[in-house]
C-alpha atoms as a PDB file:
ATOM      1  CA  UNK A   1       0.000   0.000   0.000  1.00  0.00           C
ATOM      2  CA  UNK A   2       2.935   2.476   0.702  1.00  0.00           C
ATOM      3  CA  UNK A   3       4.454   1.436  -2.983  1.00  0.00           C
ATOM      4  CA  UNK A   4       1.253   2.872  -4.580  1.00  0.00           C
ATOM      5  CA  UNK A   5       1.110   5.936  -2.552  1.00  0.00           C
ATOM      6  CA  UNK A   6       4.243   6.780  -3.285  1.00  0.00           C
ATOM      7  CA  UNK A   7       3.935   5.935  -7.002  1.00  0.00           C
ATOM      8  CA  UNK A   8       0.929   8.395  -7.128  1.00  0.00           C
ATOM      9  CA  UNK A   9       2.891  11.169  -5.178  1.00  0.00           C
ATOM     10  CA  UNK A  10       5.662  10.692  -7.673  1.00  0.00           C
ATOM     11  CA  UNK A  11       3.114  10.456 -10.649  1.00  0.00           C
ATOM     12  CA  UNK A  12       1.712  13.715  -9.486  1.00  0.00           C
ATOM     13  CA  UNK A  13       5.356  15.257  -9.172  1.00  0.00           C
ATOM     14  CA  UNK A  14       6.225  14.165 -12.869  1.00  0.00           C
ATOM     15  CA  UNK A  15       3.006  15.726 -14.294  1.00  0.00           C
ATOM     16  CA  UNK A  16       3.168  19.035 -12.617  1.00  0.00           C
ATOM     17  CA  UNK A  17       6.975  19.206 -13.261  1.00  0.00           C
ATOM     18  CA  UNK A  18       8.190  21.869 -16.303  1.00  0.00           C
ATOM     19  CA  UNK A  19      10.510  19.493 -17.464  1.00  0.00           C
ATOM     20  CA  UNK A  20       8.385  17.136 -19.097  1.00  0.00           C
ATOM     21  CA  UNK A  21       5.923  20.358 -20.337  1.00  0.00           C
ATOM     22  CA  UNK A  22       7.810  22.808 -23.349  1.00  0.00           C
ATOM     23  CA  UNK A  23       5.616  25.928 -22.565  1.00  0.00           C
ATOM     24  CA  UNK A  24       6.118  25.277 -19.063  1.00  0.00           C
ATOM     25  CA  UNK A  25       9.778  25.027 -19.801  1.00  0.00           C
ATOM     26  CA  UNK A  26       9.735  27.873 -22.168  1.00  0.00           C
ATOM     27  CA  UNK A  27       8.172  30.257 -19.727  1.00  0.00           C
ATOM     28  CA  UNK A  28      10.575  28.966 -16.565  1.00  0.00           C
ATOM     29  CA  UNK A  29      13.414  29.672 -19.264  1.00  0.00           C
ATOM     30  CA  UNK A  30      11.909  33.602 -19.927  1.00  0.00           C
ATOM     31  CA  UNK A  31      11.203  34.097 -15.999  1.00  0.00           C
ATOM     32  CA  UNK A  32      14.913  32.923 -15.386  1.00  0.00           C
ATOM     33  CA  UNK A  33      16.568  35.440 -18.329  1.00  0.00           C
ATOM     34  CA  UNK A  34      14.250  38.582 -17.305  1.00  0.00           C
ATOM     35  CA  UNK A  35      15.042  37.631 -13.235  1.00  0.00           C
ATOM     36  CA  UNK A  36      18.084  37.776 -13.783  1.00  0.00           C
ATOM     37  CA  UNK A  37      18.805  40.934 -16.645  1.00  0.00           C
ATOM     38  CA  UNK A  38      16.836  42.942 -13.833  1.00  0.00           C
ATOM     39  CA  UNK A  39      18.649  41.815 -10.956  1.00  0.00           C
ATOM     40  CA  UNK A  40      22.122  42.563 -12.953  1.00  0.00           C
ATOM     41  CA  UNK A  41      20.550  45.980 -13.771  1.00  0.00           C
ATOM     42  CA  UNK A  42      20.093  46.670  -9.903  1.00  0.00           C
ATOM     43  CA  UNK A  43      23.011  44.893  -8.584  1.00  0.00           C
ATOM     44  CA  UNK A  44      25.708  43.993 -11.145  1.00  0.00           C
ATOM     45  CA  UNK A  45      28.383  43.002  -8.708  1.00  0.00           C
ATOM     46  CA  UNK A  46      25.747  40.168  -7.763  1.00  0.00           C
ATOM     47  CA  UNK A  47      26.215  38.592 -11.399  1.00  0.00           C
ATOM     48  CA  UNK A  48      29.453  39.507 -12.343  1.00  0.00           C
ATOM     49  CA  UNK A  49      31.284  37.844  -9.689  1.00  0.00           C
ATOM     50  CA  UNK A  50      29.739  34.598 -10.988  1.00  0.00           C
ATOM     51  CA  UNK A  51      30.926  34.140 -14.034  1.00  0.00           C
ATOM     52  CA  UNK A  52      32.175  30.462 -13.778  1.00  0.00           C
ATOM     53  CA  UNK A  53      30.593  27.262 -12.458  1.00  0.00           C
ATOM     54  CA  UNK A  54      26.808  26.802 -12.206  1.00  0.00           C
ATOM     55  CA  UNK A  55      26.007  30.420 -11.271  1.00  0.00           C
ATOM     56  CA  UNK A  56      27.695  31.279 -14.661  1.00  0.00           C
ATOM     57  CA  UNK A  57      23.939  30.144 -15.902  1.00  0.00           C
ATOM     58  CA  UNK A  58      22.364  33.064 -14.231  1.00  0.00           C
ATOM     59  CA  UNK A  59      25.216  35.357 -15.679  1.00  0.00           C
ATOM     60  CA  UNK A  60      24.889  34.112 -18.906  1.00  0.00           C
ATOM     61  CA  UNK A  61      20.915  34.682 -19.008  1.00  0.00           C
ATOM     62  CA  UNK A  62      21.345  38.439 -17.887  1.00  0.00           C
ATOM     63  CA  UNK A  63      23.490  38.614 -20.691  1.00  0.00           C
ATOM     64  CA  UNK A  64      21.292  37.054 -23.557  1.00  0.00           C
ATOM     65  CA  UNK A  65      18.088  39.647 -21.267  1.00  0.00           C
ATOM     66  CA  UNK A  66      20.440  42.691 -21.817  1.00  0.00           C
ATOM     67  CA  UNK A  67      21.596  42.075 -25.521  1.00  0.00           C
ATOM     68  CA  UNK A  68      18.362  40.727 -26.701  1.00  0.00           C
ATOM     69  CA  UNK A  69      16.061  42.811 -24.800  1.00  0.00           C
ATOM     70  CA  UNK A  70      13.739  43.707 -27.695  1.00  0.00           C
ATOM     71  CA  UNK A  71      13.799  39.711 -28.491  1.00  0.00           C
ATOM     72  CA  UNK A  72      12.910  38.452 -24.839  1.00  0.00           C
ATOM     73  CA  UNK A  73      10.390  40.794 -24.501  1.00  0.00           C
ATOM     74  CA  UNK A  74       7.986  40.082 -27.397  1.00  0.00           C
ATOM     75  CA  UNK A  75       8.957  36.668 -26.433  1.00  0.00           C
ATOM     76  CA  UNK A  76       7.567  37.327 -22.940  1.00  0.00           C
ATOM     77  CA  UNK A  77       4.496  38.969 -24.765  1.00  0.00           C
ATOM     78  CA  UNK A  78       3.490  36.454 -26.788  1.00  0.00           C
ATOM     79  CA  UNK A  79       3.794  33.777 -23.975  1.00  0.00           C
ATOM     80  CA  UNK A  80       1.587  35.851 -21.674  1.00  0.00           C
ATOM     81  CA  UNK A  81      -0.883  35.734 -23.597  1.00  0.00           C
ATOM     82  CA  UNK A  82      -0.605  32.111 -24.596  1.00  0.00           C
ATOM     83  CA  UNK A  83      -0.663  31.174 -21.076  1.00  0.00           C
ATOM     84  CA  UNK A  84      -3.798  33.464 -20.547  1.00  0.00           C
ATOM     85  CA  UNK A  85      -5.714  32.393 -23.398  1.00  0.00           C
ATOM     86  CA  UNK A  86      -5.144  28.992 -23.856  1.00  0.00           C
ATOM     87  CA  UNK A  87      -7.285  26.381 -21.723  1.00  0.00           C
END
């Protein structure tokens, strides 16, 4: 009886996870690059000491929100309203 409960809790993990869902993943990936191009914006020392290891990816997505600002945000337009209008 514990087996299948914790099947179903990790059934119910897997499902609700944005790994295994691409818009879900897509809009995780836009929150993460317009997080962090306004948290470089307020406090670049934050970001710039982390250029190497696996707080280089937060560096690295301030960069691409900076340089492709116009890009991200359309990006971040269009996904907004996907998210709202799609059932």
């Amino acid at each position: 009886l514990q087996t299948l409960s914790f099947l179903h809790t990790l059934t119910a993990c897997i499902a609700m996870s944005a790994l295994f869902n691409f818009q879900s993943l897509l809009v995780v990936v836009l929150l993460i690059i317009c997080a962090c191009a306004y948290t470089r914006a307020l406090y670049p020392s934050l970001l710039d000491n982390n250029r190497d290891g696996f707080l280089g990816v937060f560096w690295k997505a301030a960069r691409i929100g900076e340089r492709k600002s116009p890009w991200v945000a359309v990006a971040c337009l269009v996904m907004a309203a996907v998210v709202l209008y799609s059932a």
